[in-house]
C-alpha atoms as a PDB file:
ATOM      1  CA  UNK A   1      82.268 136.097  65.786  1.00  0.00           C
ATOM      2  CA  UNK A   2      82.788 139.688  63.955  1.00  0.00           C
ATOM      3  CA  UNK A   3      85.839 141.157  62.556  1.00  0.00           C
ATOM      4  CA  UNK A   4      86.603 143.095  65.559  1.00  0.00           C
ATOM      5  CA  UNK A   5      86.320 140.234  68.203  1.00  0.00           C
ATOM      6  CA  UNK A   6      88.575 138.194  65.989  1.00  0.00           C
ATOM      7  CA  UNK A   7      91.279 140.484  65.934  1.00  0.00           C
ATOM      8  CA  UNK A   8      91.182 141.506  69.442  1.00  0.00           C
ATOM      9  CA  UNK A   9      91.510 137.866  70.102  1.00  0.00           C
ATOM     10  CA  UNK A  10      93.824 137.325  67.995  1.00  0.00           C
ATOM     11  CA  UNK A  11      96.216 139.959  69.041  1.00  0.00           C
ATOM     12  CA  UNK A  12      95.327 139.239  72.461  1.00  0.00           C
ATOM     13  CA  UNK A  13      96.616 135.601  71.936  1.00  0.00           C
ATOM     14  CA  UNK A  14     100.015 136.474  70.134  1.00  0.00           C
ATOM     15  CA  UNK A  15     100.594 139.257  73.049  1.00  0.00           C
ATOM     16  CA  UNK A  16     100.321 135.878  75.258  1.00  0.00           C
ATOM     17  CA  UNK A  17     102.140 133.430  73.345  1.00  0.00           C
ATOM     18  CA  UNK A  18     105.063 136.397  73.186  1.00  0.00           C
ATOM     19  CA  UNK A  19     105.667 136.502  77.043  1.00  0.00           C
ATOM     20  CA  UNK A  20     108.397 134.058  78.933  1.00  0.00           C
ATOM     21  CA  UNK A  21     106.169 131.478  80.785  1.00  0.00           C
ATOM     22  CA  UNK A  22     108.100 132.930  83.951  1.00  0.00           C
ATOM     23  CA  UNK A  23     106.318 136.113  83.481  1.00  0.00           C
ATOM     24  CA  UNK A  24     102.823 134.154  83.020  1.00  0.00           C
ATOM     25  CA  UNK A  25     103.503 131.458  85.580  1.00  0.00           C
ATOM     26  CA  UNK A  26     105.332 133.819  88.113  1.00  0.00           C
ATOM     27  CA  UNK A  27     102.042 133.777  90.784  1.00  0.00           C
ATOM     28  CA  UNK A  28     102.201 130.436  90.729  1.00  0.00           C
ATOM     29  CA  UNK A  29     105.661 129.170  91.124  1.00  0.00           C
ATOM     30  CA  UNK A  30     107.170 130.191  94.873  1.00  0.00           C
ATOM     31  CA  UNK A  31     110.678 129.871  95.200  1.00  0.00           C
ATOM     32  CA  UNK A  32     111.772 128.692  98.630  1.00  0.00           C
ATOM     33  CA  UNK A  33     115.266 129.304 100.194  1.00  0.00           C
ATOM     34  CA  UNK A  34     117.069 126.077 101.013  1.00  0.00           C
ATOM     35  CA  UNK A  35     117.294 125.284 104.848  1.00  0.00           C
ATOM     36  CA  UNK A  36     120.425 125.891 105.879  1.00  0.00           C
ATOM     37  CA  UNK A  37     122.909 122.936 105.739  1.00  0.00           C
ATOM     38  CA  UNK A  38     123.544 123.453 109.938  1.00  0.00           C
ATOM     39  CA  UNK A  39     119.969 122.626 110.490  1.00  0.00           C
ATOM     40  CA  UNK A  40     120.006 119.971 108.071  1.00  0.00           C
ATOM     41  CA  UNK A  41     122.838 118.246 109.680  1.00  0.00           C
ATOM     42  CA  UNK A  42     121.375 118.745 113.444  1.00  0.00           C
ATOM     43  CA  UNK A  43     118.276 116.722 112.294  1.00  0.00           C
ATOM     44  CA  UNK A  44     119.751 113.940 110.549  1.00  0.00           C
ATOM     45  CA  UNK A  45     122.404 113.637 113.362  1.00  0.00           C
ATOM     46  CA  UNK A  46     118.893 114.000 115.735  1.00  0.00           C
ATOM     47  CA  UNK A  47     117.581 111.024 113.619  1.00  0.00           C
ATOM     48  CA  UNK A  48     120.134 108.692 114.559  1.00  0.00           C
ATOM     49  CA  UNK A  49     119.452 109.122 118.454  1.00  0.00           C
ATOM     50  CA  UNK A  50     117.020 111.952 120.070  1.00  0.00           C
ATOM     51  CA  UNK A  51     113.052 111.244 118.884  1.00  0.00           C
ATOM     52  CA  UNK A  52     112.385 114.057 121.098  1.00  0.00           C
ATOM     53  CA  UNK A  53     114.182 116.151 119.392  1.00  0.00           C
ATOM     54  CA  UNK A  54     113.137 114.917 115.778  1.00  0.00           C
ATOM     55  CA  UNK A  55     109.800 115.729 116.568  1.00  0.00           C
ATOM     56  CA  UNK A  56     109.939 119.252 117.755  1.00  0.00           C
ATOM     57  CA  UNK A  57     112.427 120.187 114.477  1.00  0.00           C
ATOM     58  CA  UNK A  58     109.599 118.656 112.642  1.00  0.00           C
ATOM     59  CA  UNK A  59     107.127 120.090 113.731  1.00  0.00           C
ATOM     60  CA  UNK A  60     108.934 123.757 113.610  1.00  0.00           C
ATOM     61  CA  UNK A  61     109.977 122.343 110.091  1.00  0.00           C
ATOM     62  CA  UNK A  62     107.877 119.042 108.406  1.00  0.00           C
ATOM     63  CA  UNK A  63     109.774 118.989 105.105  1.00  0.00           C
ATOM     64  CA  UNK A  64     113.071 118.631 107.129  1.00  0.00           C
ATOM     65  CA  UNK A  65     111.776 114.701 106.816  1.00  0.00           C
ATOM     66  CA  UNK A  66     112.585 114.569 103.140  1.00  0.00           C
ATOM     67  CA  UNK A  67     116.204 116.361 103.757  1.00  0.00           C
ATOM     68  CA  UNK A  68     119.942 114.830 103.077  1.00  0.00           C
ATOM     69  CA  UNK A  69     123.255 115.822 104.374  1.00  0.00           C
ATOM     70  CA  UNK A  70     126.193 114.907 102.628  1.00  0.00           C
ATOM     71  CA  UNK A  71     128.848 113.532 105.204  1.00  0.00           C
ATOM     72  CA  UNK A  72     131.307 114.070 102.058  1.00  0.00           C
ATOM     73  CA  UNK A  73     132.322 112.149  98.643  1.00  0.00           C
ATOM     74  CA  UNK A  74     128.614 111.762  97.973  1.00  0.00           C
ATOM     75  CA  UNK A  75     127.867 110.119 101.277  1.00  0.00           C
ATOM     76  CA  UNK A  76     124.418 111.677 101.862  1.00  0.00           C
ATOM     77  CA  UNK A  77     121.766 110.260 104.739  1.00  0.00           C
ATOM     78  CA  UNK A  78     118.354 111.003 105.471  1.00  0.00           C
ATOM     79  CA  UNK A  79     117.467 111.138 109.324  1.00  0.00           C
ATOM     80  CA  UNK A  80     115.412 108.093 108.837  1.00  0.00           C
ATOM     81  CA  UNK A  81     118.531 106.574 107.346  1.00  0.00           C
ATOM     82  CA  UNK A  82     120.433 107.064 110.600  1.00  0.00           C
ATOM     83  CA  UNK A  83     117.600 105.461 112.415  1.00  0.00           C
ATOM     84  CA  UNK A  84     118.221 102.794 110.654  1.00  0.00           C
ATOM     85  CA  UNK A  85     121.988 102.123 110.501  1.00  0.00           C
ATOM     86  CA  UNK A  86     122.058 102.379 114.357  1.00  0.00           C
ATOM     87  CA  UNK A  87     119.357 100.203 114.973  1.00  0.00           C
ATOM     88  CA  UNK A  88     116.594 103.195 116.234  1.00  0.00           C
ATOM     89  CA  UNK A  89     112.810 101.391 115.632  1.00  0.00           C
ATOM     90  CA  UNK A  90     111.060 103.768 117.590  1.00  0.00           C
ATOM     91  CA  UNK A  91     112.204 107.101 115.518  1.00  0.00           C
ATOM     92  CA  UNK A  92     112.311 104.815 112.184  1.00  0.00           C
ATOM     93  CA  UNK A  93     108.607 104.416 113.021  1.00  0.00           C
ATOM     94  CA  UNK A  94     108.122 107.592 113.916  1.00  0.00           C
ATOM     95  CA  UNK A  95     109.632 108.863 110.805  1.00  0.00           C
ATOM     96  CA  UNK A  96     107.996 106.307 108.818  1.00  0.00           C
ATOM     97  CA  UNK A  97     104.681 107.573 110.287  1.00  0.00           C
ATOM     98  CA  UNK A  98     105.597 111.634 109.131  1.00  0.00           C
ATOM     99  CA  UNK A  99     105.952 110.469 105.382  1.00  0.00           C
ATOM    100  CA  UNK A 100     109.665 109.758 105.861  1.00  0.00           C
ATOM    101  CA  UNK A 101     110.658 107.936 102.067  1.00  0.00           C
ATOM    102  CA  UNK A 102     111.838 104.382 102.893  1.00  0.00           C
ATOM    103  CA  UNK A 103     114.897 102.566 101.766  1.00  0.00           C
ATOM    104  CA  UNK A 104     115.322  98.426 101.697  1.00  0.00           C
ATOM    105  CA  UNK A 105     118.188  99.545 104.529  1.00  0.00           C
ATOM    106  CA  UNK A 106     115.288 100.568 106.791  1.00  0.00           C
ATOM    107  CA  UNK A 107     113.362  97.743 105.493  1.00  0.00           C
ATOM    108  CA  UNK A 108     115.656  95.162 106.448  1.00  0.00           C
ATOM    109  CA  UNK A 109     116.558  96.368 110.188  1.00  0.00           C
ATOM    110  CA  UNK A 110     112.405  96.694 110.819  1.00  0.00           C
ATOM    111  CA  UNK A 111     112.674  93.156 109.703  1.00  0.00           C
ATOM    112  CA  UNK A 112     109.805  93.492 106.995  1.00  0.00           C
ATOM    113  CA  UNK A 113     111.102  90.108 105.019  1.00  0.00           C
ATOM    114  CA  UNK A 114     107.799  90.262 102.464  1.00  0.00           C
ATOM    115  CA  UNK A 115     109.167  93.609 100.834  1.00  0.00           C
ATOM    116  CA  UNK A 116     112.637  92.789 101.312  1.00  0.00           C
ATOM    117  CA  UNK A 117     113.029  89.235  99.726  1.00  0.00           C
ATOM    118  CA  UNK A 118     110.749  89.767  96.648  1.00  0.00           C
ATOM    119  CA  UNK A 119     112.676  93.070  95.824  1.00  0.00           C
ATOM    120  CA  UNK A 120     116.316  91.045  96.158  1.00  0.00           C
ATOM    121  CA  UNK A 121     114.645  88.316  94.160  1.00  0.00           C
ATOM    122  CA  UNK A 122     113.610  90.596  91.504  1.00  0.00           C
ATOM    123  CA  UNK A 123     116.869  92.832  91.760  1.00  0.00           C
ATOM    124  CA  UNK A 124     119.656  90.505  93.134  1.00  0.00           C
ATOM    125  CA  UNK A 125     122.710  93.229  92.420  1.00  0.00           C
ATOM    126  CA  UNK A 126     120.965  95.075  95.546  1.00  0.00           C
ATOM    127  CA  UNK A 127     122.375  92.935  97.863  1.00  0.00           C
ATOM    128  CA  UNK A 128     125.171  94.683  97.413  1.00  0.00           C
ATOM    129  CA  UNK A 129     124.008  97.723  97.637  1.00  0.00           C
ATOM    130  CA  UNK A 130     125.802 100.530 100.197  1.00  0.00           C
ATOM    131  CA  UNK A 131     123.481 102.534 102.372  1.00  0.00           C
ATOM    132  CA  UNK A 132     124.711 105.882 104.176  1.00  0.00           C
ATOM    133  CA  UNK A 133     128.531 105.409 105.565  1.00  0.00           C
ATOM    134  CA  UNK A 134     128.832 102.457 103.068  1.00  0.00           C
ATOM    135  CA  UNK A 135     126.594 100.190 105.995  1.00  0.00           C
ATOM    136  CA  UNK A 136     125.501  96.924 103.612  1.00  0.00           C
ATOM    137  CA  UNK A 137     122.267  95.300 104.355  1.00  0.00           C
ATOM    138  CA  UNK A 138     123.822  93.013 106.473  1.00  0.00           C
ATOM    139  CA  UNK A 139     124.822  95.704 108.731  1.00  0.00           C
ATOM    140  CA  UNK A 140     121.068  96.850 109.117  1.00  0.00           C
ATOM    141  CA  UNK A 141     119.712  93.071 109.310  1.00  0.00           C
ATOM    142  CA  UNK A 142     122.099  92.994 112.504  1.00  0.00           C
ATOM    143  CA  UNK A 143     121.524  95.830 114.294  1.00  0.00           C
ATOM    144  CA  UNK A 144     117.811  94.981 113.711  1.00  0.00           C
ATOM    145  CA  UNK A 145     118.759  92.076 115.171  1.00  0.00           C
ATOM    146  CA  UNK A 146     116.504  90.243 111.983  1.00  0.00           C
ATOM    147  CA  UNK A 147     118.310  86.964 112.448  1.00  0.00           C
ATOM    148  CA  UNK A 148     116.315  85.487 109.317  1.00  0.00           C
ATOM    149  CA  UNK A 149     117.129  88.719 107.306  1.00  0.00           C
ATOM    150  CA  UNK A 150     120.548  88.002 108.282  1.00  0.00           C
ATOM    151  CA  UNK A 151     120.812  84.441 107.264  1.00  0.00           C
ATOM    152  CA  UNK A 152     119.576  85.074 104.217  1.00  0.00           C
ATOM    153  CA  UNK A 153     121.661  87.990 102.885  1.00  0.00           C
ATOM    154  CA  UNK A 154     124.804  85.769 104.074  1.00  0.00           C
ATOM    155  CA  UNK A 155     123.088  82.765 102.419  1.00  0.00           C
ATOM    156  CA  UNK A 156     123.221  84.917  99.124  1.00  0.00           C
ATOM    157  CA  UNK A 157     126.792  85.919  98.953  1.00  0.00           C
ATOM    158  CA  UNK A 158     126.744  88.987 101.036  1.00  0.00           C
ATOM    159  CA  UNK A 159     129.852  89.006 104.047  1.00  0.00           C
ATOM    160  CA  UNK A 160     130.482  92.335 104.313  1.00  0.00           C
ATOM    161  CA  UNK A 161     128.630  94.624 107.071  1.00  0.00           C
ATOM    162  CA  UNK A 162     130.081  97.971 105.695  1.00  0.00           C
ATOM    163  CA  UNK A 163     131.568  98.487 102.207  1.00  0.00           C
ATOM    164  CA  UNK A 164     134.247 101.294 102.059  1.00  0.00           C
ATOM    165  CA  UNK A 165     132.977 104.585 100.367  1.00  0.00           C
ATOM    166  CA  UNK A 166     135.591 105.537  97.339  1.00  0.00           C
END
């Protein structure tokens, strides 16, 4: 390399170092408006009831799946977390099927005892756990009706079907 390539490079380089990464990584990085907090709350309230419904907001709007509302005092729910609360396997499939993340809540009222026993095993304080509303995993195990889910989350200490939000 001659003299003049090297300092072209060079202050070439330093220009580059100099610059915000904002300025270098601008093209790259797209900032997206949140969806508004309305439509958030129609689809989780959607989730809980209305697959038709679900479906069309999804397809109009796919990352709505990965979308919370908070109720209030940090009680946020996923659609896919109403689903489950009330009971709803068809949309908690559904959901499930779109890329919807799943909880041990949803777990436990599809009745899917080899992922839910091994992860209480290995983390026992999650019995206790609260899901959306404060709904325990007793509350989902019923509504599932997943009498051997249910029996065994009673077996191991836990009573309560809902567990009051502070």
């Amino acid at each position: 390399m001659n003299r003049k390539t090297f300092i072209t490079r060079a202050v070439t380089g330093v220009a580059l170092a100099s610059m915000s990464p904002n300025a270098i990584f601008s093209q790259s990085i797209q900032e997206y408006e949140p969806y508004d907090i309305k439509l958030v709350k129609e689809f989780v309230i959607a989730g809980h009831k209305d697959l038709q419904k679900v479906q069309k907001m999804l397809t109009e709007h796919p990352n709505l799946i990965h979308s919370r509302y908070d109720w209030g005092n940090g009680d946020f729910e996923e659609a896919i977390e109403g689903a489950a609360h009330v009971g709803n396997t068809e949309i908690a499939e559904y959901l499930i099927s779109q890329g919807a993340r799943v909880t041990l809540f949803t777990l436990t009222m599809l009745g899917k005892i080899t992922l839910v026993k091994p992860t209480l095993e290995a983390y026992p304080n999650l019995i206790f756990a609260r899901g959306p509303h404060g709904f325990t995993l007793l509350h989902h195990a019923k509504v599932g009706q997943q009498d051997e889910l249910y029996a065994y989350l009673k077996e191991k200490g836990l009573h309560q079907t809902n567990i009051k939000i502070k």
